[in-house]
PDB file of N, CA and C in Angstrom:
ATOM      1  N   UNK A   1       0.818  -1.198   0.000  1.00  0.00           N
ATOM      2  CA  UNK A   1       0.000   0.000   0.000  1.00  0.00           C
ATOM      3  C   UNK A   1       0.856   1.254   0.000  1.00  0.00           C
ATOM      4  N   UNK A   2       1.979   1.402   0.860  1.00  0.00           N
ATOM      5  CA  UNK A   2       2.860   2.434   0.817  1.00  0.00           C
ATOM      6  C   UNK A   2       3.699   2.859  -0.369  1.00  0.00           C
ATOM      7  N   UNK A   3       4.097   1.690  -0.954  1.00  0.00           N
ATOM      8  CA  UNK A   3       4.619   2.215  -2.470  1.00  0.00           C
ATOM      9  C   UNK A   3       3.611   2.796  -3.358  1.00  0.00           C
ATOM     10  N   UNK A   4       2.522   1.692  -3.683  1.00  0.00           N
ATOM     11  CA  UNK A   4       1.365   2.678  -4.542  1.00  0.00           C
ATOM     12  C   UNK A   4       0.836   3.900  -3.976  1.00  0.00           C
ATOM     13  N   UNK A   5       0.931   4.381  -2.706  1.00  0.00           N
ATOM     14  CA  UNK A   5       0.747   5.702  -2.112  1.00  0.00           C
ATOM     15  C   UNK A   5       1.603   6.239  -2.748  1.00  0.00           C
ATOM     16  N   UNK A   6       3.073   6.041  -2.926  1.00  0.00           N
ATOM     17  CA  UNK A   6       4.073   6.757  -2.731  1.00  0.00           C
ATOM     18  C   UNK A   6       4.183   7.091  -4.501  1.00  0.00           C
ATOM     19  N   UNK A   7       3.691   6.079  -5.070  1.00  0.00           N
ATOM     20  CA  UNK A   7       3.920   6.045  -6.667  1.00  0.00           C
ATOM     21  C   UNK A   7       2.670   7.198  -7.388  1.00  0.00           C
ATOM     22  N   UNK A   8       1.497   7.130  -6.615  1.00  0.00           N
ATOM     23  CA  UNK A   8       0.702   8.508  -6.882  1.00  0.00           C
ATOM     24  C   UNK A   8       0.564   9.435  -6.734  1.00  0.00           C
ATOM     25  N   UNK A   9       1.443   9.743  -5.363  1.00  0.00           N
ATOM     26  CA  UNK A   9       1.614  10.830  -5.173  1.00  0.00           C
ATOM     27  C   UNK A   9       2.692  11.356  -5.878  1.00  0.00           C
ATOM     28  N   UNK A  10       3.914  10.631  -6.576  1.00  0.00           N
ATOM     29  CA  UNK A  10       4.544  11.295  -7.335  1.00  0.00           C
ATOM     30  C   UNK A  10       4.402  11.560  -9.120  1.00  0.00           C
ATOM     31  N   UNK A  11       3.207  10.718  -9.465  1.00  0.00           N
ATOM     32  CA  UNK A  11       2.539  11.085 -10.492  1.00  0.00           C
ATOM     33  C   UNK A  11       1.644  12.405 -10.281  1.00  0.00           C
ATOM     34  N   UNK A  12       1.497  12.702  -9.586  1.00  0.00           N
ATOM     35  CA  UNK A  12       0.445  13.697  -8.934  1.00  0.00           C
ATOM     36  C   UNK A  12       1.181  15.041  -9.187  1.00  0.00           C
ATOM     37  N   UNK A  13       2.451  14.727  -8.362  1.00  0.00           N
ATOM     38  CA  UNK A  13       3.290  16.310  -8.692  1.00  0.00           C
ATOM     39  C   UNK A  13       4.830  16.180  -9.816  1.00  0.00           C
ATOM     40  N   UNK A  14       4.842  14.994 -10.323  1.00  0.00           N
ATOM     41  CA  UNK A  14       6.230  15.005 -11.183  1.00  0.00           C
ATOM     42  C   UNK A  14       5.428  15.271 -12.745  1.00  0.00           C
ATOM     43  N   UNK A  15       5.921  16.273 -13.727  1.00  0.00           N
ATOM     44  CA  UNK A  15       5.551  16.300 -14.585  1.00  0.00           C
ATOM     45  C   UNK A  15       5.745  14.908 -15.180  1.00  0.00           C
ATOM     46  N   UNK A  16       5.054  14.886 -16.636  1.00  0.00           N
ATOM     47  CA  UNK A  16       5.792  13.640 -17.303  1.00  0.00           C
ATOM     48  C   UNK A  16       7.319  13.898 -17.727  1.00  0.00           C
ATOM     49  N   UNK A  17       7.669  12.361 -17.753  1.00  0.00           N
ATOM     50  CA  UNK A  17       9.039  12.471 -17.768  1.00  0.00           C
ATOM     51  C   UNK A  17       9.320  12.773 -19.419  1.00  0.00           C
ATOM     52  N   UNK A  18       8.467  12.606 -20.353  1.00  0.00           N
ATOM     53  CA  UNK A  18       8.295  13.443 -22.503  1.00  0.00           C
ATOM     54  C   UNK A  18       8.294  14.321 -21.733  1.00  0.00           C
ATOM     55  N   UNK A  19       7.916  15.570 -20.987  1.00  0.00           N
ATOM     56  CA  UNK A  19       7.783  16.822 -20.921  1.00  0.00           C
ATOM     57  C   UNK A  19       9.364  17.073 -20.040  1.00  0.00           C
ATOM     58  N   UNK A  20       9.662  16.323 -19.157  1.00  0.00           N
ATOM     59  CA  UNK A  20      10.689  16.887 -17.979  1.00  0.00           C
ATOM     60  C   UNK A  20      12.097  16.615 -18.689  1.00  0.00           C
ATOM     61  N   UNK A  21      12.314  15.999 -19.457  1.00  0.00           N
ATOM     62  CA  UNK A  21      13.794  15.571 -20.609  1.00  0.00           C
ATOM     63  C   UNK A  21      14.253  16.924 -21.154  1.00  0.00           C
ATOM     64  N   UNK A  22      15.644  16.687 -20.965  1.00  0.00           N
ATOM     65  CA  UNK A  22      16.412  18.191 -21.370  1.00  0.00           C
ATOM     66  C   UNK A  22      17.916  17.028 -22.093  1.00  0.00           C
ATOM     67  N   UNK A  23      18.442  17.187 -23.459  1.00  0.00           N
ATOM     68  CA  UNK A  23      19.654  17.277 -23.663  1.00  0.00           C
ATOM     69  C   UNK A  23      20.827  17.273 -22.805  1.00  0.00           C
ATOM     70  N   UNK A  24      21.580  16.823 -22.322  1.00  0.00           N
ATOM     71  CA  UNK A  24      22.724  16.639 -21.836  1.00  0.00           C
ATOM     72  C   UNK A  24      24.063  17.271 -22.778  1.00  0.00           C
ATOM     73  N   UNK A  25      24.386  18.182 -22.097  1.00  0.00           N
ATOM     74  CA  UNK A  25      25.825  18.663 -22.973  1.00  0.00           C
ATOM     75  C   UNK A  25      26.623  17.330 -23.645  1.00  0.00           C
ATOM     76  N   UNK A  26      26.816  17.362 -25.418  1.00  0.00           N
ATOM     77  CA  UNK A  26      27.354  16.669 -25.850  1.00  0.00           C
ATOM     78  C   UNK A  26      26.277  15.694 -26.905  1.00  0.00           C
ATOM     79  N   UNK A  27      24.770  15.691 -26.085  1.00  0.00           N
ATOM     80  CA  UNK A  27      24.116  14.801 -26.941  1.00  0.00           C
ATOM     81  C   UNK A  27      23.649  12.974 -26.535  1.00  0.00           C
ATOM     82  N   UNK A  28      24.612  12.649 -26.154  1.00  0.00           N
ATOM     83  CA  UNK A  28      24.293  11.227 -25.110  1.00  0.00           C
ATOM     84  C   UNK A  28      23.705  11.102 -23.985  1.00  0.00           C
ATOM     85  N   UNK A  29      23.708  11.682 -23.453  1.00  0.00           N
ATOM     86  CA  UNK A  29      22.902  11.809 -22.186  1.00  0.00           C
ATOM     87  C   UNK A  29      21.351  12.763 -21.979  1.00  0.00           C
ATOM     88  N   UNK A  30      20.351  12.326 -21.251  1.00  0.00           N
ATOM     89  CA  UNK A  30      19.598  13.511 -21.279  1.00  0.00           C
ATOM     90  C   UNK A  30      19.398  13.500 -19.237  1.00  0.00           C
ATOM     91  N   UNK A  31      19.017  14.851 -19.532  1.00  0.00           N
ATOM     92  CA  UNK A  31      18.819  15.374 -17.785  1.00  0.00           C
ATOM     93  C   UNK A  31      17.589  15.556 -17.285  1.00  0.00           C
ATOM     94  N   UNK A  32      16.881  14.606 -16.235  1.00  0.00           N
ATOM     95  CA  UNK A  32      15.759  15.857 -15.842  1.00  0.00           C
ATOM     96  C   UNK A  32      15.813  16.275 -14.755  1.00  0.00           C
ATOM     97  N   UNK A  33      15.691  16.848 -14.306  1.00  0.00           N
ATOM     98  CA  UNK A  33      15.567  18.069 -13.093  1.00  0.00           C
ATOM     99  C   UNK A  33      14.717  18.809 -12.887  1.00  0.00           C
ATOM    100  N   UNK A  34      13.291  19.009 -13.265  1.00  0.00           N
ATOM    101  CA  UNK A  34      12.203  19.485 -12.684  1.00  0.00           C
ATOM    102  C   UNK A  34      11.493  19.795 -11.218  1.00  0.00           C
ATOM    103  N   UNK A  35      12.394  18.736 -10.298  1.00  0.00           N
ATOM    104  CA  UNK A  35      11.636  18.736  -9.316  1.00  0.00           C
ATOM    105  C   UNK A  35      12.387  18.244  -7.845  1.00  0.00           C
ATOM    106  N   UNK A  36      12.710  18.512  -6.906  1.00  0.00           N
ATOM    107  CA  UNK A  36      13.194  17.949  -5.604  1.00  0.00           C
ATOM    108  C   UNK A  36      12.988  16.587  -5.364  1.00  0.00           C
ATOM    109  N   UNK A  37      11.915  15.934  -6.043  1.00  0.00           N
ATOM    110  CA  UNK A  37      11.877  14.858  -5.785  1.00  0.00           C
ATOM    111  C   UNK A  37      12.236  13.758  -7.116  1.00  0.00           C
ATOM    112  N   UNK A  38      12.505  14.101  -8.093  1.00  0.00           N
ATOM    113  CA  UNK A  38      13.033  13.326  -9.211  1.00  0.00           C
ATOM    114  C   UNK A  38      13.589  11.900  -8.915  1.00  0.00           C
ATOM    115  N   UNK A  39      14.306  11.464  -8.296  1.00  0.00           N
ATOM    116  CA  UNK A  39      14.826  10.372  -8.012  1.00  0.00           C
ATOM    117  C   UNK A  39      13.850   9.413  -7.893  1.00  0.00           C
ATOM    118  N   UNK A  40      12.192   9.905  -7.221  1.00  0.00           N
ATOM    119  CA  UNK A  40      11.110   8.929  -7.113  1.00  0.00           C
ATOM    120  C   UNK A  40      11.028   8.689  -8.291  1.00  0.00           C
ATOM    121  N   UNK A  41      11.306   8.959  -9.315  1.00  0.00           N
ATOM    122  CA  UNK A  41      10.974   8.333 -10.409  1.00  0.00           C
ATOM    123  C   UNK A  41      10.909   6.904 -10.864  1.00  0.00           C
ATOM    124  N   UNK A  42      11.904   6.919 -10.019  1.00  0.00           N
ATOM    125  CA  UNK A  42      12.707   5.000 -10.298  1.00  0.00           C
ATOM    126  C   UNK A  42      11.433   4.212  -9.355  1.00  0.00           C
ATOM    127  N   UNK A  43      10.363   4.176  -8.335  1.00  0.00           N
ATOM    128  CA  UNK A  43       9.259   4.072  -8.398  1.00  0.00           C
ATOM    129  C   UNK A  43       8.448   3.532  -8.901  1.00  0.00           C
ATOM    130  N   UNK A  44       8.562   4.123 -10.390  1.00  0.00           N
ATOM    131  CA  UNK A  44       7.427   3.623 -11.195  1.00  0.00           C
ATOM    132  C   UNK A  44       8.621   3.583 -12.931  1.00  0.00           C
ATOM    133  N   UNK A  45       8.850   2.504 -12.408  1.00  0.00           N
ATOM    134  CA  UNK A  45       9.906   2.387 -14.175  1.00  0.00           C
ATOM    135  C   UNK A  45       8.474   2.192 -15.144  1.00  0.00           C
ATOM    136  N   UNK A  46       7.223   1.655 -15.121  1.00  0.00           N
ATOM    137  CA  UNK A  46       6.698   1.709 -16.156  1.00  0.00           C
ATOM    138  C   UNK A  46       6.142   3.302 -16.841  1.00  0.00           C
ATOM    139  N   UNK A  47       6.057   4.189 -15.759  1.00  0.00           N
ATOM    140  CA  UNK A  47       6.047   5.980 -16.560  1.00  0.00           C
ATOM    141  C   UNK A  47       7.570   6.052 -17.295  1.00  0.00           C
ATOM    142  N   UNK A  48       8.524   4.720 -17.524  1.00  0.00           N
ATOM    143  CA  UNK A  48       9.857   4.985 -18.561  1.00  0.00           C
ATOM    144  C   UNK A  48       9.313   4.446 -20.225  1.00  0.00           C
ATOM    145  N   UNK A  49       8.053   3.721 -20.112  1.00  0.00           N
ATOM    146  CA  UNK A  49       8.077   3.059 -21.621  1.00  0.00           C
ATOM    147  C   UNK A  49       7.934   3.615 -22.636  1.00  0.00           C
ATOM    148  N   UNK A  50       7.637   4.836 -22.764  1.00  0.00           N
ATOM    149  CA  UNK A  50       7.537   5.357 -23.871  1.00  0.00           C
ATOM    150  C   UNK A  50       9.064   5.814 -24.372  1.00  0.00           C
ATOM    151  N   UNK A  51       9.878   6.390 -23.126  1.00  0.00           N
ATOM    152  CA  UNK A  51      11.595   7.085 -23.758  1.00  0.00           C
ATOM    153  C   UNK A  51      11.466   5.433 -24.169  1.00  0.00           C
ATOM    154  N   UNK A  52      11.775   4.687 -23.170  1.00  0.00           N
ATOM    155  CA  UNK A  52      12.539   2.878 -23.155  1.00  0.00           C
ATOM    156  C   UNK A  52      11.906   2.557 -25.043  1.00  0.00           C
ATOM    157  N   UNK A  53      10.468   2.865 -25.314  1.00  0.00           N
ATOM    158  CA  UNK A  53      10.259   2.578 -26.666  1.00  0.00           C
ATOM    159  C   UNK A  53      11.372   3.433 -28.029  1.00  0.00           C
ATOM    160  N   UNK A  54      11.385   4.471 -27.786  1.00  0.00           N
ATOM    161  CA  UNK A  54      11.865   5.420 -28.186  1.00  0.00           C
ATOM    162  C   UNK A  54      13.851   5.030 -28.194  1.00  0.00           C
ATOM    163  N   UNK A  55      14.044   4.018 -27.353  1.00  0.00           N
ATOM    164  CA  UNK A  55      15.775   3.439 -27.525  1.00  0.00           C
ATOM    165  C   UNK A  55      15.429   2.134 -27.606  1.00  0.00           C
ATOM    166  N   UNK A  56      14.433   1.481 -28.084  1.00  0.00           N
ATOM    167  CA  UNK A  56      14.259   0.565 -28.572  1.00  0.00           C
ATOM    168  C   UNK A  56      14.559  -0.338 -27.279  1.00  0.00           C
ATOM    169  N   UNK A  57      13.862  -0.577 -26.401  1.00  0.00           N
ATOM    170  CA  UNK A  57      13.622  -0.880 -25.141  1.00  0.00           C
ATOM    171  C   UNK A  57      14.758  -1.092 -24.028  1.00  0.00           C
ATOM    172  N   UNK A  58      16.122  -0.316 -25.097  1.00  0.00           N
ATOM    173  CA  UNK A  58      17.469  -0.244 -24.508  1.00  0.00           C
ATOM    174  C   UNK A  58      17.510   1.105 -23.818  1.00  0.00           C
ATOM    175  N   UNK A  59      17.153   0.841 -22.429  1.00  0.00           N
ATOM    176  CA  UNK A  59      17.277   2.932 -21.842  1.00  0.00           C
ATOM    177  C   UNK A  59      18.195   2.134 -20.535  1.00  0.00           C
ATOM    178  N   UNK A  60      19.095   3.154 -20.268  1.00  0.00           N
ATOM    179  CA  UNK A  60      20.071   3.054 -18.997  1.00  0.00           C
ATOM    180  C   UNK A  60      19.616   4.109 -18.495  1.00  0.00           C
ATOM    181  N   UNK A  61      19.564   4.376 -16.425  1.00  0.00           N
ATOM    182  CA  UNK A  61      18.950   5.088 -15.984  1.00  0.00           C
ATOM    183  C   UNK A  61      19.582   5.512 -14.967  1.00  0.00           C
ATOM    184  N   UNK A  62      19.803   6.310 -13.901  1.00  0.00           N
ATOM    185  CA  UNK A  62      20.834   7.078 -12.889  1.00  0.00           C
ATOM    186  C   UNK A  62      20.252   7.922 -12.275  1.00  0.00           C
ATOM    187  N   UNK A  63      20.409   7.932 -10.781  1.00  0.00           N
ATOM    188  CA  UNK A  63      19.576   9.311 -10.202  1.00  0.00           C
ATOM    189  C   UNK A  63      20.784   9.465  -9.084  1.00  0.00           C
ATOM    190  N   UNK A  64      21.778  10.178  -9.557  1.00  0.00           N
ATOM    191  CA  UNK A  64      23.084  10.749  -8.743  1.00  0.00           C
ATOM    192  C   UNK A  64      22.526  11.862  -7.541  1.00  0.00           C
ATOM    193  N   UNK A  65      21.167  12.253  -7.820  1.00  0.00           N
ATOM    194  CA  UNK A  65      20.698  13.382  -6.919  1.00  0.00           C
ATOM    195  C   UNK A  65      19.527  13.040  -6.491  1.00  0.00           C
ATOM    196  N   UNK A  66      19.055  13.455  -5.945  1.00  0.00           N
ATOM    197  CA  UNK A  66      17.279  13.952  -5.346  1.00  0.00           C
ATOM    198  C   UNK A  66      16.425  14.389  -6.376  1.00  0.00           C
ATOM    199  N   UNK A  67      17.186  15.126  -6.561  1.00  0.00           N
ATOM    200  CA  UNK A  67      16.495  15.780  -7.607  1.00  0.00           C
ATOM    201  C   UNK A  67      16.943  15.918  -9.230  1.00  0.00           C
ATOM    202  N   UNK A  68      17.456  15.239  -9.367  1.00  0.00           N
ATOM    203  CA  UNK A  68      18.008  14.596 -10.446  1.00  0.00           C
ATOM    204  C   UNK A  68      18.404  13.200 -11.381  1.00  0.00           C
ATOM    205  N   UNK A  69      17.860  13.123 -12.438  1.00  0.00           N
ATOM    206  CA  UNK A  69      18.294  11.674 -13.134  1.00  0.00           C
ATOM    207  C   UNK A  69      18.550  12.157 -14.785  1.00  0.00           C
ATOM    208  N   UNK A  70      19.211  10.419 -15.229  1.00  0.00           N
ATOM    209  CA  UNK A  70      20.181  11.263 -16.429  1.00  0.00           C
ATOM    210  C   UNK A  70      19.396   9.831 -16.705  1.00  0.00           C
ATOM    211  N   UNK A  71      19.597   9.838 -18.371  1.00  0.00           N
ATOM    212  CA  UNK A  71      19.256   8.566 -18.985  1.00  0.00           C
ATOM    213  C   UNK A  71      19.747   8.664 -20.529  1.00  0.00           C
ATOM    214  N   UNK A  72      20.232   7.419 -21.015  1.00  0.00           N
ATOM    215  CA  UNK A  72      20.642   7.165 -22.129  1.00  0.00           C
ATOM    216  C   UNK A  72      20.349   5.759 -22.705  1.00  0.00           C
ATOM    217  N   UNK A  73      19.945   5.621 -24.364  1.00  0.00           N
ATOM    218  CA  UNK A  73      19.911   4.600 -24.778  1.00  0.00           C
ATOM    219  C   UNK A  73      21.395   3.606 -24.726  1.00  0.00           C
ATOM    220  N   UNK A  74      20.513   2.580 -24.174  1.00  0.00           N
ATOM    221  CA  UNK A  74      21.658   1.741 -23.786  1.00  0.00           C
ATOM    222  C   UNK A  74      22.006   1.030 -24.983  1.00  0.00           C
ATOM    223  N   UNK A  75      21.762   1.066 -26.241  1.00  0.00           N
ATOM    224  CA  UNK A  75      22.446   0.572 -27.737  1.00  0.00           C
ATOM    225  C   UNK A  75      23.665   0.780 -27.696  1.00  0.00           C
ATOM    226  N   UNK A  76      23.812   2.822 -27.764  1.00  0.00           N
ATOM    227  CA  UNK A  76      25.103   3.471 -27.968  1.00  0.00           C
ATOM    228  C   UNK A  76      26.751   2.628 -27.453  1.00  0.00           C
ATOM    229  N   UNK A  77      27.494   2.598 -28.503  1.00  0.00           N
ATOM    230  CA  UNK A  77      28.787   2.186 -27.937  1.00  0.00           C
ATOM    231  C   UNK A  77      29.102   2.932 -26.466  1.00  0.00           C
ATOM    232  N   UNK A  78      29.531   2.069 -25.804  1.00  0.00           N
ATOM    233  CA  UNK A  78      30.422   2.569 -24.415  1.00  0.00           C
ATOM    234  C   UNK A  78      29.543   2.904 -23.923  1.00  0.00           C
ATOM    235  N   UNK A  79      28.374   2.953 -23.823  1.00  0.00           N
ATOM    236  CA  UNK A  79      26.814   3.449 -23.029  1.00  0.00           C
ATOM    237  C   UNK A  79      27.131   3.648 -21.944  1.00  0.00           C
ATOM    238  N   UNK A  80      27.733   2.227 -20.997  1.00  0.00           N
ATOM    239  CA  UNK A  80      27.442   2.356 -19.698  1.00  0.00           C
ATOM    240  C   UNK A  80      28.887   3.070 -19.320  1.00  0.00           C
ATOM    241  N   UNK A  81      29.753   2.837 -19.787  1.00  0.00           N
ATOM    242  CA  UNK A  81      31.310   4.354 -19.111  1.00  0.00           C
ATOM    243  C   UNK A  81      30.399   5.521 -19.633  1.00  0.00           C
ATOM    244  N   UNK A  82      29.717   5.745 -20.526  1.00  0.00           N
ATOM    245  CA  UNK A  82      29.523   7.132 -20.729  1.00  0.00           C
ATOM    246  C   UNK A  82      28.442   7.381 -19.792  1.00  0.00           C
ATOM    247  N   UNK A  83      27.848   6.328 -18.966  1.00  0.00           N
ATOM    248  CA  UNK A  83      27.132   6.874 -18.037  1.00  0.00           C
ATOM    249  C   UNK A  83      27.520   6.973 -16.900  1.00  0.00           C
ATOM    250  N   UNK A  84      28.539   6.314 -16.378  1.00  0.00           N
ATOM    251  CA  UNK A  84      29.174   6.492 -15.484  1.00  0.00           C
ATOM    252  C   UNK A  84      29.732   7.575 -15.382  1.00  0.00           C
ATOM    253  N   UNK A  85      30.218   8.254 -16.457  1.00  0.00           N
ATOM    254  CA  UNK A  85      31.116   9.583 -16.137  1.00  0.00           C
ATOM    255  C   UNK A  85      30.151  10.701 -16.155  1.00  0.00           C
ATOM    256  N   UNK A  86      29.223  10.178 -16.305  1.00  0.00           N
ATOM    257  CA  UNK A  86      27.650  11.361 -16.611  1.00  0.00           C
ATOM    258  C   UNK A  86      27.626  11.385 -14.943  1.00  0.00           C
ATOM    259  N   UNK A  87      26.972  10.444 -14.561  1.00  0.00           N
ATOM    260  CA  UNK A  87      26.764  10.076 -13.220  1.00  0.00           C
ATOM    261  C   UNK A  87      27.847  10.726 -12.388  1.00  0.00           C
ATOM    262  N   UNK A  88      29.199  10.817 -12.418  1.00  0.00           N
ATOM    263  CA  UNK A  88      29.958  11.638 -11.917  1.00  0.00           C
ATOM    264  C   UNK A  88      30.221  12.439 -11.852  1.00  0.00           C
ATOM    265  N   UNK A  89      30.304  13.211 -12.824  1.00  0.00           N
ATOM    266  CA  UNK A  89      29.913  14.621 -12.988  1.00  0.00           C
ATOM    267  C   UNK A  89      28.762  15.253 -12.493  1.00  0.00           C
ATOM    268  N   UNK A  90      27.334  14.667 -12.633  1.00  0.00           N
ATOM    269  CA  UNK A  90      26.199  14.915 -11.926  1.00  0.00           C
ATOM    270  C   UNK A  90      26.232  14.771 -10.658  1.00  0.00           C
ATOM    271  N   UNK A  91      26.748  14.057  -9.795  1.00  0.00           N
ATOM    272  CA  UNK A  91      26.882  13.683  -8.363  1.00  0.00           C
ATOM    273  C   UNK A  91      27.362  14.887  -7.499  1.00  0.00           C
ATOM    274  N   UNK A  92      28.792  14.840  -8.371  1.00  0.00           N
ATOM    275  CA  UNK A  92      29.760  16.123  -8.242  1.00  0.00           C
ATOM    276  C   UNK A  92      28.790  17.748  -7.968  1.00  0.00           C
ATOM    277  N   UNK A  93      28.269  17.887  -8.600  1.00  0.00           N
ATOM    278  CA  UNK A  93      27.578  19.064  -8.699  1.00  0.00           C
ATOM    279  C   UNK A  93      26.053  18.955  -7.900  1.00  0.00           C
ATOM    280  N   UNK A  94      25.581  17.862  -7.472  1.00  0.00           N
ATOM    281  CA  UNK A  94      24.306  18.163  -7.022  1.00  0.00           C
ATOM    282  C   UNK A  94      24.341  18.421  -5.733  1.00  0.00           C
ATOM    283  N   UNK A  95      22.932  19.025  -5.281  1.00  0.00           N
ATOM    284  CA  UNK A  95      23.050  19.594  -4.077  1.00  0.00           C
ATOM    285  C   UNK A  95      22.905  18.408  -3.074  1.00  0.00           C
ATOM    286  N   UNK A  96      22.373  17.459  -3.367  1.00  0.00           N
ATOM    287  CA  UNK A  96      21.994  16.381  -2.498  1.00  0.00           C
ATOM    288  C   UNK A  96      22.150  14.957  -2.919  1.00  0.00           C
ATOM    289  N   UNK A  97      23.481  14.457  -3.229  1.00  0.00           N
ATOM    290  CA  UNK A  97      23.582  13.783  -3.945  1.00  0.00           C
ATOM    291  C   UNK A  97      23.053  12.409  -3.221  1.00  0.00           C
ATOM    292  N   UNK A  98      23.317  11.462  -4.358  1.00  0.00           N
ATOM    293  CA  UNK A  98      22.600  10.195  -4.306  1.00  0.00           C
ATOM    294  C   UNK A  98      22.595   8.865  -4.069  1.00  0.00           C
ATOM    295  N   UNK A  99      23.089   8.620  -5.603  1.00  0.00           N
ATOM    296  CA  UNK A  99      23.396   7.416  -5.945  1.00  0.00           C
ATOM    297  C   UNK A  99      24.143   6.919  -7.157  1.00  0.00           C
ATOM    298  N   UNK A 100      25.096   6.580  -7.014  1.00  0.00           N
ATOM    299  CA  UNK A 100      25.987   6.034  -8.196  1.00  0.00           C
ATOM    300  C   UNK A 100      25.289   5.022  -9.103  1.00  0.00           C
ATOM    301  N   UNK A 101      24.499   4.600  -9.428  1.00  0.00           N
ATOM    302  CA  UNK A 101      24.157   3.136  -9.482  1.00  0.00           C
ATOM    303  C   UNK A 101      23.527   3.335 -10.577  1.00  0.00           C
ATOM    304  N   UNK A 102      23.496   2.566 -11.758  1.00  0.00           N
ATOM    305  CA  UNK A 102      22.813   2.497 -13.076  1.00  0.00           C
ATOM    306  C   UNK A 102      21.789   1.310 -13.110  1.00  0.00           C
ATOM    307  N   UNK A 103      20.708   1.641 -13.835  1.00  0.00           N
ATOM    308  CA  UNK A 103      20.042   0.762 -13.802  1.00  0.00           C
ATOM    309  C   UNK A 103      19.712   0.490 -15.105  1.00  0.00           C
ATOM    310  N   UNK A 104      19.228  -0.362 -15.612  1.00  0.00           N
ATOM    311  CA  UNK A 104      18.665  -0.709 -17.210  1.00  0.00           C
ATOM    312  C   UNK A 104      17.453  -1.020 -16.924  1.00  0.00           C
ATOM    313  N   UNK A 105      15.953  -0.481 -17.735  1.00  0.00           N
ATOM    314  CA  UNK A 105      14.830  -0.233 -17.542  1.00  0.00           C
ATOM    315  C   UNK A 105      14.629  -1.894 -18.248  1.00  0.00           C
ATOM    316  N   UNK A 106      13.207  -2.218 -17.928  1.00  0.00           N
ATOM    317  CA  UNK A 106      12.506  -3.647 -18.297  1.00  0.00           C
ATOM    318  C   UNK A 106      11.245  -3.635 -18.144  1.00  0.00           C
ATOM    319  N   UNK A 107      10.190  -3.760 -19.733  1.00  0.00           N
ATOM    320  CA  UNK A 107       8.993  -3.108 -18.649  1.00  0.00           C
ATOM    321  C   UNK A 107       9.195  -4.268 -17.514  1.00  0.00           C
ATOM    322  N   UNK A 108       9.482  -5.053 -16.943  1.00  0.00           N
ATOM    323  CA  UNK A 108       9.227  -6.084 -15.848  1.00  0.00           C
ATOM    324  C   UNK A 108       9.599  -4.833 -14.275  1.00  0.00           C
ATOM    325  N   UNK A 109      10.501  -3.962 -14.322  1.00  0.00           N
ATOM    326  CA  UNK A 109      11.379  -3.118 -14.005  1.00  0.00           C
ATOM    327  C   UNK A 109      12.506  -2.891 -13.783  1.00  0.00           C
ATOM    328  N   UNK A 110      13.529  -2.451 -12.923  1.00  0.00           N
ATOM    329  CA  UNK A 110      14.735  -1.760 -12.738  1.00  0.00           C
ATOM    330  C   UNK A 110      15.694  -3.329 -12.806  1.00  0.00           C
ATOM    331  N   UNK A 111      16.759  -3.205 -13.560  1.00  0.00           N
ATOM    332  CA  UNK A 111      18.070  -3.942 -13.112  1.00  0.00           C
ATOM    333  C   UNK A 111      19.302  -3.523 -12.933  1.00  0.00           C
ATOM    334  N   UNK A 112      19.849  -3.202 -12.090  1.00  0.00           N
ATOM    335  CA  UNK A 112      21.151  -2.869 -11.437  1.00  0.00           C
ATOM    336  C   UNK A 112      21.807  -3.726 -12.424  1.00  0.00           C
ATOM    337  N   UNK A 113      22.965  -2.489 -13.104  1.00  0.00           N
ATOM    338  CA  UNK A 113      24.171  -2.644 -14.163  1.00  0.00           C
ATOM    339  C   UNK A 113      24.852  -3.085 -13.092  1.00  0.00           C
ATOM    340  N   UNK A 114      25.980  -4.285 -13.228  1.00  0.00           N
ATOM    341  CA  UNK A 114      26.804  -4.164 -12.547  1.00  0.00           C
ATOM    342  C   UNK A 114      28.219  -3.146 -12.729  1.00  0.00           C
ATOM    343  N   UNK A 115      28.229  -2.640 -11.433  1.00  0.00           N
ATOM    344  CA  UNK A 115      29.436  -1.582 -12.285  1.00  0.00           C
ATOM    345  C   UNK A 115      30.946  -1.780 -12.326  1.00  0.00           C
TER     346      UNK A 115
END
């Protein structure tokens, strides 16, 4: 009961994540940051299927902050170092940082990359 509490209430105030996606300097990466609570995102990996459709059900996922997560199609050569150094750089700079940890989306949900 507490997760599906917790999963509506952040549908309630997180924009969608098509609307909350911003470019990442360089092009591989994208950022969202809309909101203090961003990291709930990981929550509900099925509000990911439409990007996850969109990389051809290959999306890698990261929330180095609170309020922050980065994501990239996991096809791209070197995907997961280039997310790692995304992830570091993002960590580096956030106000409340997080979590190192990559995940690869499924609609089933989240799987921890090993890193």
């Amino acid at each position: 009961e507490a997760l599906a509490l917790a999963t509506k209430n952040d549908a309630d105030i997180l924009v969608p994540i098509e609307q909350a996606a911003h470019p990442f300097p360089g092009g591989e990466v994208s950022l969202v940051a809309t909101s203090p609570y961003e990291a709930s995102r990981l929550l509900a990996p099925e509000s990911w299927a439409t990007i996850a459709a969109k990389n051809g059900g290959q999306l890698l996922v990261a929330a180095p902050g609170t309020d922050v997560m980065i994501y990239m199609d996991a096809r791209r050569p070197n995907a997961v170092d280039t997310m790692r150094r995304a992830v570091g750089v993002v960590a580096m700079k956030a106000t409340r940082p997080l979590s190192s940890q990559i995940f690869k989306w499924s609609p089933a949900g989240w799987a921890l990359v090993q890193q």
